[in-house]
N, C-alpha and C. Protein backbone atom coordinates (compact mmCIF):
# COMPACT_ATOMS: atom_id res chain seq x y z
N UNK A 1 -23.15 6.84 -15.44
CA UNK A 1 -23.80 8.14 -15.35
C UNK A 1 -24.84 8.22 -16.46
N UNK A 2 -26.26 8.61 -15.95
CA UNK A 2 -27.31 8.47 -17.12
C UNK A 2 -27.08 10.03 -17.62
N UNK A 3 -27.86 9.84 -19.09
CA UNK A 3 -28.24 11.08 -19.85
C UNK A 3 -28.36 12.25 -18.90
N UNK A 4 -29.61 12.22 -18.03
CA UNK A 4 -29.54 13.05 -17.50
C UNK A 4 -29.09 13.95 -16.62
N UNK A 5 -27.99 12.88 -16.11
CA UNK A 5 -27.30 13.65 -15.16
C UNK A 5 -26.45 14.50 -16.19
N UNK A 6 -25.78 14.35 -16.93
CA UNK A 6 -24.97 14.59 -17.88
C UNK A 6 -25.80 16.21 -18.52
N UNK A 7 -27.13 15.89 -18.77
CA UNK A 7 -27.33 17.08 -19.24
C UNK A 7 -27.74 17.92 -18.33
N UNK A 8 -27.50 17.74 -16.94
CA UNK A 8 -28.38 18.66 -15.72
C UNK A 8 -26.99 19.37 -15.23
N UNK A 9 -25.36 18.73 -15.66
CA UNK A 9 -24.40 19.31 -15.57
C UNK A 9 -24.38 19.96 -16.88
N UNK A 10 -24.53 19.56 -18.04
CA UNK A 10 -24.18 20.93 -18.57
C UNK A 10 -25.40 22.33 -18.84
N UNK A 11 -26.62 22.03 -18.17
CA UNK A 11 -27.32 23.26 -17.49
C UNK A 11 -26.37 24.10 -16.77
N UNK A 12 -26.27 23.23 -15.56
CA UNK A 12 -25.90 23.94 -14.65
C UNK A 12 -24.46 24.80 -14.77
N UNK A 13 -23.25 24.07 -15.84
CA UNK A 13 -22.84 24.40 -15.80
C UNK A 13 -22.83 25.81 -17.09
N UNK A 14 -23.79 25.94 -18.08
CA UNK A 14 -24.41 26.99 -19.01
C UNK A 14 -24.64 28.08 -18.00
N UNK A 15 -25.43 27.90 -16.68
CA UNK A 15 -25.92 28.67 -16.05
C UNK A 15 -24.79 29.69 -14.82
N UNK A 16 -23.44 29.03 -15.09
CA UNK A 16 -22.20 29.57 -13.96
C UNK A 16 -21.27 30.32 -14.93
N UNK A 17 -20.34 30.70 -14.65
CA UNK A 17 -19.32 31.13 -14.81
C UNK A 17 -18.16 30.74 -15.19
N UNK A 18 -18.16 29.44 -14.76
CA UNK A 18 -17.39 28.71 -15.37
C UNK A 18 -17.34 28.93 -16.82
N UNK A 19 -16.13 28.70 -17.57
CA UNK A 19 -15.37 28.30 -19.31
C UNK A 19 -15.35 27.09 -19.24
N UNK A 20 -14.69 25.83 -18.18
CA UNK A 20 -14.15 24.93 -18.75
C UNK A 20 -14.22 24.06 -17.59
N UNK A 21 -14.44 22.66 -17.09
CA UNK A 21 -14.49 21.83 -16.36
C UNK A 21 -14.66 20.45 -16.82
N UNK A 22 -14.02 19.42 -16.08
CA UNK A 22 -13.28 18.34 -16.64
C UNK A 22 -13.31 17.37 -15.35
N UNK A 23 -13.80 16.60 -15.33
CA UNK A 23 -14.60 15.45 -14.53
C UNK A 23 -13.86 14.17 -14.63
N UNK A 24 -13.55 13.10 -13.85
CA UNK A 24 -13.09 11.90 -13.62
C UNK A 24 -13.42 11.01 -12.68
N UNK A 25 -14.45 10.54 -13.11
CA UNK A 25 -15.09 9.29 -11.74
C UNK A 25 -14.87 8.20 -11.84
N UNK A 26 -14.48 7.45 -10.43
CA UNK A 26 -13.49 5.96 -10.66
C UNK A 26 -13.63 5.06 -11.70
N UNK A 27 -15.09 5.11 -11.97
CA UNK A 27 -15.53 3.99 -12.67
C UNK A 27 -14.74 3.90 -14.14
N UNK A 28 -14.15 5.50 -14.35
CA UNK A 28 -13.75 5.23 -15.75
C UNK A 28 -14.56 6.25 -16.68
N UNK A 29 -15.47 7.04 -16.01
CA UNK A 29 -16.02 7.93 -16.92
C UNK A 29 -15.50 8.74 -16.73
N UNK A 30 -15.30 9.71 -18.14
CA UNK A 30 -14.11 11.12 -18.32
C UNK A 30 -15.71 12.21 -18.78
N UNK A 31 -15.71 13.41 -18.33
CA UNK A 31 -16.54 14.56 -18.79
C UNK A 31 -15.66 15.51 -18.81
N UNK A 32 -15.66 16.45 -19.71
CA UNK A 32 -14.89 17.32 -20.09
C UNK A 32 -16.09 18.69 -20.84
N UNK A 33 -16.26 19.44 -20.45
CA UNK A 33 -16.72 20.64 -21.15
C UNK A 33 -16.13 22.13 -21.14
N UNK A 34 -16.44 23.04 -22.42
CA UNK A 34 -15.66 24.01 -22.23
C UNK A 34 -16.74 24.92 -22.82
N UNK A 35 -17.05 25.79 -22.17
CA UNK A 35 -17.62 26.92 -22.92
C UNK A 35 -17.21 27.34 -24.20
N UNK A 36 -17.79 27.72 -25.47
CA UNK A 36 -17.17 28.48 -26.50
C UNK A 36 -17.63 30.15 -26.45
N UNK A 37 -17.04 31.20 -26.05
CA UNK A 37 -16.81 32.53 -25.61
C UNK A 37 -18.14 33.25 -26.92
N UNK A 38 -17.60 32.71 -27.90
CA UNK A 38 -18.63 33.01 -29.10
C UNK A 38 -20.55 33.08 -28.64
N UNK A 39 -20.83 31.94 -28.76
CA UNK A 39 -21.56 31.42 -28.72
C UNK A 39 -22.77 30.45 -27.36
N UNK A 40 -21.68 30.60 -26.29
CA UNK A 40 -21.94 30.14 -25.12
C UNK A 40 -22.30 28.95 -25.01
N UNK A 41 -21.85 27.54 -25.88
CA UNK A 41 -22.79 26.44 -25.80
C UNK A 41 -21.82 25.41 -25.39
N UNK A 42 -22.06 24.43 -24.53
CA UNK A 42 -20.98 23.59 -23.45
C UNK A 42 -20.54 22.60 -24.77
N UNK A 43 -19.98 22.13 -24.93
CA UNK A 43 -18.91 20.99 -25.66
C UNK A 43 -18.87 19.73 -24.81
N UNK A 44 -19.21 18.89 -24.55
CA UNK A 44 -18.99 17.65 -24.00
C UNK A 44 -18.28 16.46 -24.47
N UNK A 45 -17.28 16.11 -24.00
CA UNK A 45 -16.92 15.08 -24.22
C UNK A 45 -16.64 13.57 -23.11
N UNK A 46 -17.19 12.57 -23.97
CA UNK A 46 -17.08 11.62 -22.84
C UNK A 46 -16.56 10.53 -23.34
N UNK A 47 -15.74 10.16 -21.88
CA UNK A 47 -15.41 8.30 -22.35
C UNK A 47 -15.76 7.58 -21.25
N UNK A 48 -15.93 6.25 -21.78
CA UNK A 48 -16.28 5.25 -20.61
C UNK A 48 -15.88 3.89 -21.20
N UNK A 49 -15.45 3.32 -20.34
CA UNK A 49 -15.40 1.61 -20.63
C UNK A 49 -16.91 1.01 -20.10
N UNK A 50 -17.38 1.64 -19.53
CA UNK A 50 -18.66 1.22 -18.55
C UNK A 50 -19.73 1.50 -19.32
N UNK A 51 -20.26 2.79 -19.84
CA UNK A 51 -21.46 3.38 -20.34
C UNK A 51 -21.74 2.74 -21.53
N UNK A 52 -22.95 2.52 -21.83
CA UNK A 52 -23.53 1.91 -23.32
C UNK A 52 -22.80 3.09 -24.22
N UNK A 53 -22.35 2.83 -25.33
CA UNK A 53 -22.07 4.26 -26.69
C UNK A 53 -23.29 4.54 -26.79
N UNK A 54 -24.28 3.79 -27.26
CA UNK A 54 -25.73 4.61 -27.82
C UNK A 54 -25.84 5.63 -26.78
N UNK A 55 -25.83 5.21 -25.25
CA UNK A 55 -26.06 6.65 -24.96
C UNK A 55 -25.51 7.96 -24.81
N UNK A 56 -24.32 8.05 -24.98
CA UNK A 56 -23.80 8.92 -25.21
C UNK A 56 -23.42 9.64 -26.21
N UNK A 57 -23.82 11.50 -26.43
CA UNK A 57 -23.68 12.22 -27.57
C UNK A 57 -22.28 12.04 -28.16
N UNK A 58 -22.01 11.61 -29.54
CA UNK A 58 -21.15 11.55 -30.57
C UNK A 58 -20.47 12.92 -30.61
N UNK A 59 -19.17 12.77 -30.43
CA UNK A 59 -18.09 13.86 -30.16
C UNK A 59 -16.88 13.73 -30.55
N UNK A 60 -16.97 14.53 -31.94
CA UNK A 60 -15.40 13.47 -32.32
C UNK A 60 -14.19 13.88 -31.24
N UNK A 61 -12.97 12.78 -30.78
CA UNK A 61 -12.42 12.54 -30.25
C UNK A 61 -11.09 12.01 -31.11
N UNK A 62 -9.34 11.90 -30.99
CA UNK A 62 -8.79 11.54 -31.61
C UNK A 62 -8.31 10.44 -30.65
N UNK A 63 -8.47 9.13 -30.98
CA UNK A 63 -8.08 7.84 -30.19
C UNK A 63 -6.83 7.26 -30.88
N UNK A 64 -6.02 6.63 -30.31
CA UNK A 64 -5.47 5.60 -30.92
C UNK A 64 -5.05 3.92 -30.29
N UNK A 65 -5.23 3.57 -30.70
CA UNK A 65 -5.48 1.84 -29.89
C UNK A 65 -3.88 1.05 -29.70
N UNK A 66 -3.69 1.48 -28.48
CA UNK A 66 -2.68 0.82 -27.47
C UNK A 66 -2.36 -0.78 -27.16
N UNK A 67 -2.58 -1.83 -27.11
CA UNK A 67 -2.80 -3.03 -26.49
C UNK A 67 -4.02 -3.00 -26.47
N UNK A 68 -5.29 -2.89 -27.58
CA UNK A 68 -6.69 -3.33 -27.70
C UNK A 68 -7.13 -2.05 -26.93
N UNK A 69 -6.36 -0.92 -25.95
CA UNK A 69 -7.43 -0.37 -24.71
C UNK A 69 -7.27 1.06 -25.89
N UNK A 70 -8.41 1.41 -25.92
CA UNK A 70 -8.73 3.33 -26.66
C UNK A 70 -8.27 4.06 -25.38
N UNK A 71 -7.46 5.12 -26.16
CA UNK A 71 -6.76 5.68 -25.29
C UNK A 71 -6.79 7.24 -25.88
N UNK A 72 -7.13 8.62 -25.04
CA UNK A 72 -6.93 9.66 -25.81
C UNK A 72 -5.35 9.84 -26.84
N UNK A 73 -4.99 10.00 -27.67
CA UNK A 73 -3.83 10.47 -28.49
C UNK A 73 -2.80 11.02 -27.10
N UNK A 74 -1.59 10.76 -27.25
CA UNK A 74 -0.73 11.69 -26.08
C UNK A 74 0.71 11.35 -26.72
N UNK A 75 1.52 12.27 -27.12
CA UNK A 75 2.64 11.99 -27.88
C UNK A 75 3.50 11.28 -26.77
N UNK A 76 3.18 11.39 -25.43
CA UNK A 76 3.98 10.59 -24.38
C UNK A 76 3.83 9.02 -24.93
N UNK A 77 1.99 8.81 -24.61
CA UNK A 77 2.08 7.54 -24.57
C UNK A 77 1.78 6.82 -25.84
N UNK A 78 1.79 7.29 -26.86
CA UNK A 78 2.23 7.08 -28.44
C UNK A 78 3.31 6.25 -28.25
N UNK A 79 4.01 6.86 -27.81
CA UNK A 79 6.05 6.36 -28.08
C UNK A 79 6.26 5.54 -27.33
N UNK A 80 5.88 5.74 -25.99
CA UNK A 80 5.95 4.84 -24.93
C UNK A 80 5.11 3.91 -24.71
N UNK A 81 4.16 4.36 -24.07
CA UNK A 81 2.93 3.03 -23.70
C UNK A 81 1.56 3.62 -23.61
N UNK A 82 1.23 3.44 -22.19
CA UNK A 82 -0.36 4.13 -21.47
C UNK A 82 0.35 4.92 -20.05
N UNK A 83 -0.06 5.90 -20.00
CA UNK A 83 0.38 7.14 -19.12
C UNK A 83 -1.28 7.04 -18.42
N UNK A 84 -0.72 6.70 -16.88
CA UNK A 84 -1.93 6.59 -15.97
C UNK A 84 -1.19 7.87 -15.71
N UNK A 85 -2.68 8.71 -15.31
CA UNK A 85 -2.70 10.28 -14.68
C UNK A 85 -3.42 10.26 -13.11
N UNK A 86 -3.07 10.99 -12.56
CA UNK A 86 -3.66 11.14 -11.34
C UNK A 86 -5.47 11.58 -11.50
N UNK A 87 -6.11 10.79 -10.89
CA UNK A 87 -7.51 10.94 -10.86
C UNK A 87 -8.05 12.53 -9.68
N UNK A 88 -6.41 12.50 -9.33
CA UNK A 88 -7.27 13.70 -8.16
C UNK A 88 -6.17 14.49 -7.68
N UNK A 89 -6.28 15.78 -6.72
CA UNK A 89 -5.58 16.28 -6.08
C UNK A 89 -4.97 15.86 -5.20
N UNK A 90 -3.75 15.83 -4.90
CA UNK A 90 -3.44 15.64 -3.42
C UNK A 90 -2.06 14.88 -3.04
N UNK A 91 -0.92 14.12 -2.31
CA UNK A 91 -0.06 14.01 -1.99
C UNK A 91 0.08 12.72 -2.54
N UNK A 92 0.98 12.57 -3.44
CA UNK A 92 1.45 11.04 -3.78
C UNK A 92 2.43 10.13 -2.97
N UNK A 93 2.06 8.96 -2.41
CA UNK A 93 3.12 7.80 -1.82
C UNK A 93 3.27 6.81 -2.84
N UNK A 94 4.73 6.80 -2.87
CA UNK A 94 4.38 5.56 -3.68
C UNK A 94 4.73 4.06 -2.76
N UNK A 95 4.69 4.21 -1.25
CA UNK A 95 4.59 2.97 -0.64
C UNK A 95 3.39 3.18 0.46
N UNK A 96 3.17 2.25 1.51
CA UNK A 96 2.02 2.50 2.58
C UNK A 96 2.69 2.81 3.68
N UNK A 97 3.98 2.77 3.73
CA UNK A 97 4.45 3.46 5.31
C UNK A 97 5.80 3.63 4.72
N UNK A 98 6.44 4.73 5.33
CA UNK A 98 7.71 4.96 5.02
C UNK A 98 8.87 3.69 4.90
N UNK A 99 8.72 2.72 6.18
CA UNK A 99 9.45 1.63 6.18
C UNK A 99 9.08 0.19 5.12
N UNK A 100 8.33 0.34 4.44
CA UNK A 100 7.93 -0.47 3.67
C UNK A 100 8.65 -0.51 1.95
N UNK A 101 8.17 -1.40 1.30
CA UNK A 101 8.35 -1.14 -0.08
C UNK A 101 7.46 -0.31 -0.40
N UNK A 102 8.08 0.41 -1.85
CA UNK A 102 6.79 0.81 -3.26
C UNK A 102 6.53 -0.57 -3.43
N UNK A 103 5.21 0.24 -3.68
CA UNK A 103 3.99 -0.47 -4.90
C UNK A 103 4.78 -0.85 -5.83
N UNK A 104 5.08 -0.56 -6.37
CA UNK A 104 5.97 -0.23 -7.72
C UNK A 104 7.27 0.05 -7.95
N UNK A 105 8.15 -0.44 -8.80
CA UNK A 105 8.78 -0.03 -9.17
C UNK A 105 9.42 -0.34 -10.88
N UNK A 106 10.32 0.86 -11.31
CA UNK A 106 10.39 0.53 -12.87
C UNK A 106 10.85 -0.80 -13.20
N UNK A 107 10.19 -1.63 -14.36
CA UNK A 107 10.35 -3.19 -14.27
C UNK A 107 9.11 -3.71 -13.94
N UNK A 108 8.68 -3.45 -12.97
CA UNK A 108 7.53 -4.35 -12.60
C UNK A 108 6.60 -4.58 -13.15
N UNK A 109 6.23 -5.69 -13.15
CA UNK A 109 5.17 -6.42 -13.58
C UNK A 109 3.33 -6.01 -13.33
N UNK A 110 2.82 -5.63 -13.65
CA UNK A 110 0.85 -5.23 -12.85
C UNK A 110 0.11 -5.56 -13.88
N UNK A 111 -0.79 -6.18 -13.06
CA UNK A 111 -2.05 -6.22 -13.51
C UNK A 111 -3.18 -5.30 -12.90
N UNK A 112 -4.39 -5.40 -14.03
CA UNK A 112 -5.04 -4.39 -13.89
C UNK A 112 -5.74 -4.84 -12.51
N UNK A 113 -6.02 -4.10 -11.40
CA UNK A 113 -6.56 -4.10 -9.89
C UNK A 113 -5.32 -4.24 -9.47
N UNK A 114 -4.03 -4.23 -9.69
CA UNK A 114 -2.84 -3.73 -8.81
C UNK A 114 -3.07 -2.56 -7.74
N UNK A 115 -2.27 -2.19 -6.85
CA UNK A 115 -2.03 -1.02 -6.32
C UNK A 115 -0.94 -0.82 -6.82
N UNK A 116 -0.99 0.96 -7.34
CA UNK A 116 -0.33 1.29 -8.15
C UNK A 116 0.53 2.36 -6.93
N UNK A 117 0.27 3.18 -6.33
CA UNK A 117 0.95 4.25 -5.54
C UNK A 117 -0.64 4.44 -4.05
N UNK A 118 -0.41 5.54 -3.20
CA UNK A 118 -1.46 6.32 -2.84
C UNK A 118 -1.43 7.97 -3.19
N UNK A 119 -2.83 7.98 -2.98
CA UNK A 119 -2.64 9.84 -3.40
C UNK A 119 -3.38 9.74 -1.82
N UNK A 120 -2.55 11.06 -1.09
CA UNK A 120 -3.94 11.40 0.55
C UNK A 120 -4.09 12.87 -0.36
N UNK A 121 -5.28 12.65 0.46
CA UNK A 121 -6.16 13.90 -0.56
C UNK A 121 -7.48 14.37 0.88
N UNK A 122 -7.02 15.93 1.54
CA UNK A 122 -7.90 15.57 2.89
C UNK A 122 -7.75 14.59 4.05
N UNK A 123 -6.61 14.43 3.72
CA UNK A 123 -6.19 12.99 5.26
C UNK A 123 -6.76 11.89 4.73
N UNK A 124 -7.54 11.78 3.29
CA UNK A 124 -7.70 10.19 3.31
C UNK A 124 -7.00 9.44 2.16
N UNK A 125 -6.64 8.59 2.75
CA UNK A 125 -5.29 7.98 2.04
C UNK A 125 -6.59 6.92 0.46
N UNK A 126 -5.94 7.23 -0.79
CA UNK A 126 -6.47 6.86 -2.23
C UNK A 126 -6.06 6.16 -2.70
N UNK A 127 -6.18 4.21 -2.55
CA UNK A 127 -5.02 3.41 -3.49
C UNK A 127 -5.62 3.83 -4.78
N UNK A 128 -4.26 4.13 -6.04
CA UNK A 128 -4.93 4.02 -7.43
C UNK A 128 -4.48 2.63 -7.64
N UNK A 129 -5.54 1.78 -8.45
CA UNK A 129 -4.99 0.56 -9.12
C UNK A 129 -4.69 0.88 -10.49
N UNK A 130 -4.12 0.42 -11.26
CA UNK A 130 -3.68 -0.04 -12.42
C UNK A 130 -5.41 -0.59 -12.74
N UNK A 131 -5.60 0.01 -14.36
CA UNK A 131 -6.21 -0.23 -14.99
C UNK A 131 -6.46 -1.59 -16.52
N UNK A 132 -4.57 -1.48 -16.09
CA UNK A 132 -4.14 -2.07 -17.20
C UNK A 132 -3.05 -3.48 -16.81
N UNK A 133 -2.80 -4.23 -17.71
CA UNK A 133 -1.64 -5.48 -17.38
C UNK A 133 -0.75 -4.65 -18.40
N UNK A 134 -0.03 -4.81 -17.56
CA UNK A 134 1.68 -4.63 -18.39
C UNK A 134 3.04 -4.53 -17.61
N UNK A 135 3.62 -3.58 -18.03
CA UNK A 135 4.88 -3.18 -16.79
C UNK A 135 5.11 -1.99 -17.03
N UNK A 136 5.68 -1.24 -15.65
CA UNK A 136 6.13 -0.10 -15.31
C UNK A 136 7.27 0.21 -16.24
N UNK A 137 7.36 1.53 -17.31
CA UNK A 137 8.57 1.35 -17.49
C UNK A 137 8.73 3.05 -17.08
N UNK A 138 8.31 3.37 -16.72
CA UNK A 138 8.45 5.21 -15.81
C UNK A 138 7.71 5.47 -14.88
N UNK A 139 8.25 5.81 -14.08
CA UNK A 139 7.40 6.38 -12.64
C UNK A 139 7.90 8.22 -12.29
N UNK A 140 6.93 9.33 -13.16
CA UNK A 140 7.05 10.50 -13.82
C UNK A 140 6.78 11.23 -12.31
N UNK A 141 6.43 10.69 -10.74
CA UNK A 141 6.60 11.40 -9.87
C UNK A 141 7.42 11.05 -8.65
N UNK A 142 7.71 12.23 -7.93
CA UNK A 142 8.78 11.53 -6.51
C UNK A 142 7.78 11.35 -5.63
N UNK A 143 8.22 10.69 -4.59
CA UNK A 143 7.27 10.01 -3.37
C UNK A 143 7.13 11.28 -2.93
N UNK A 144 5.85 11.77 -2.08
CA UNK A 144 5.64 13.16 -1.16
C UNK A 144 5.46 14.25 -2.22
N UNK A 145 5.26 14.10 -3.33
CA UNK A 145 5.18 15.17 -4.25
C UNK A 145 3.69 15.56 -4.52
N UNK A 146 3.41 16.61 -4.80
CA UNK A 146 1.88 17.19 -4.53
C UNK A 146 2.22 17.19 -6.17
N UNK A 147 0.39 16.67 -6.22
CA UNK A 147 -0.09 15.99 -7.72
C UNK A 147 -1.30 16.82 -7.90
N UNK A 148 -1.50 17.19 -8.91
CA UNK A 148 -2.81 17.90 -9.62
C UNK A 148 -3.93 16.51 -10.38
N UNK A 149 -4.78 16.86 -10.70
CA UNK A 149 -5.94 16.03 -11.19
C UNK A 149 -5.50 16.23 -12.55
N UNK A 150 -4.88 14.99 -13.21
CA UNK A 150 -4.52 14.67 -14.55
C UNK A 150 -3.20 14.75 -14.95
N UNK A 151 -3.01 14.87 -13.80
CA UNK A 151 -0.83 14.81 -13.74
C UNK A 151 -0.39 13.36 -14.22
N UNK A 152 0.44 12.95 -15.07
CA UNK A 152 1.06 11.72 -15.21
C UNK A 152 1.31 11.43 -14.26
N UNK A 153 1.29 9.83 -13.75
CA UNK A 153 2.01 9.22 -13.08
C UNK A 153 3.18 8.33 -13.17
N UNK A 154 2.61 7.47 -14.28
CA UNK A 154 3.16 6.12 -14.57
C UNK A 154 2.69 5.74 -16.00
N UNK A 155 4.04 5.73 -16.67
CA UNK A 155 4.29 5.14 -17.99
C UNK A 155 3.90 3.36 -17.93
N UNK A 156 2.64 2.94 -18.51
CA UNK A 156 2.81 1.26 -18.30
C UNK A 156 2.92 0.78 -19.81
N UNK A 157 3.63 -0.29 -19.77
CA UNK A 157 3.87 -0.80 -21.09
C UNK A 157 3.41 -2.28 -21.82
């Protein structure tokens, strides 16, 4: 995502009603802004494994380094590992047909481009992969369970 798109969302979003909106596109880029009530001026924060740093505005952020990968701070995955979150709304499977196996299960082994679960979201069915190599050691939802955008999924270790 270039500069400008980045700053034509936080126009647009200066210009709505919105307080607070929080962005996640596959590639790995996180946007996050929040109005301050004071002052009215958007807050941006971004991460990417993809985007150059130079281009993106300096925002302090509290990281702490997992297995080499920067990871936001999360007292979950502090203790534990890396807590993949749901990228989106919508119905979690954690196999491709009822009669089949999970993707997953606690123990298992993934590498990063695994299939991790599906989310259907609108009738269209969403493999998430694993971002990461490690192993499952929590799976934080039940199969058929309706998931919000940034819900834990899976503890990987």
């Amino acid at each position: 995502m270039e500069y400008k798109e980045i700053k034509k969302l936080m126009d647009e979003m200066g210009n709505s009603k919105l307080t607070e909106m929080e962005i996640e596109f596959q590639d790995g880029i996180k946007i996050k802004m929040k109005k301050d009530s004071g002052n009215m001026q958007n807050i941006p924060i971004i991460q990417s494994q993809v985007m150059p740093v130079s281009s993106i505005p300096k925002v302090p952020v509290q990281e702490v380094n997992v297995n080499n990968t920067n990871v936001v701070e999360n007292k979950e995955s502090e203790v534990k590992g890396i807590t993949v979150k749901s990228p989106m709304v919508g119905t979690f499977y954690s196999k491709s047909s009822p009669s089949s196996e999970p993707f997953v299960k606690i123990g298992s082994k993934v590498k990063k481009g695994d299939t991790l679960c599906i989310i259907e979201a609108m009738k269209l069915m969403n493999e998430i992969e694993s971002e990461y190599d490690g192993e499952i050691i929590e799976i934080l939802v039940k199969d058929e369970e309706m998931v919000d955008y940034g819900k834990p999924l899976f503890i990987i270790k």
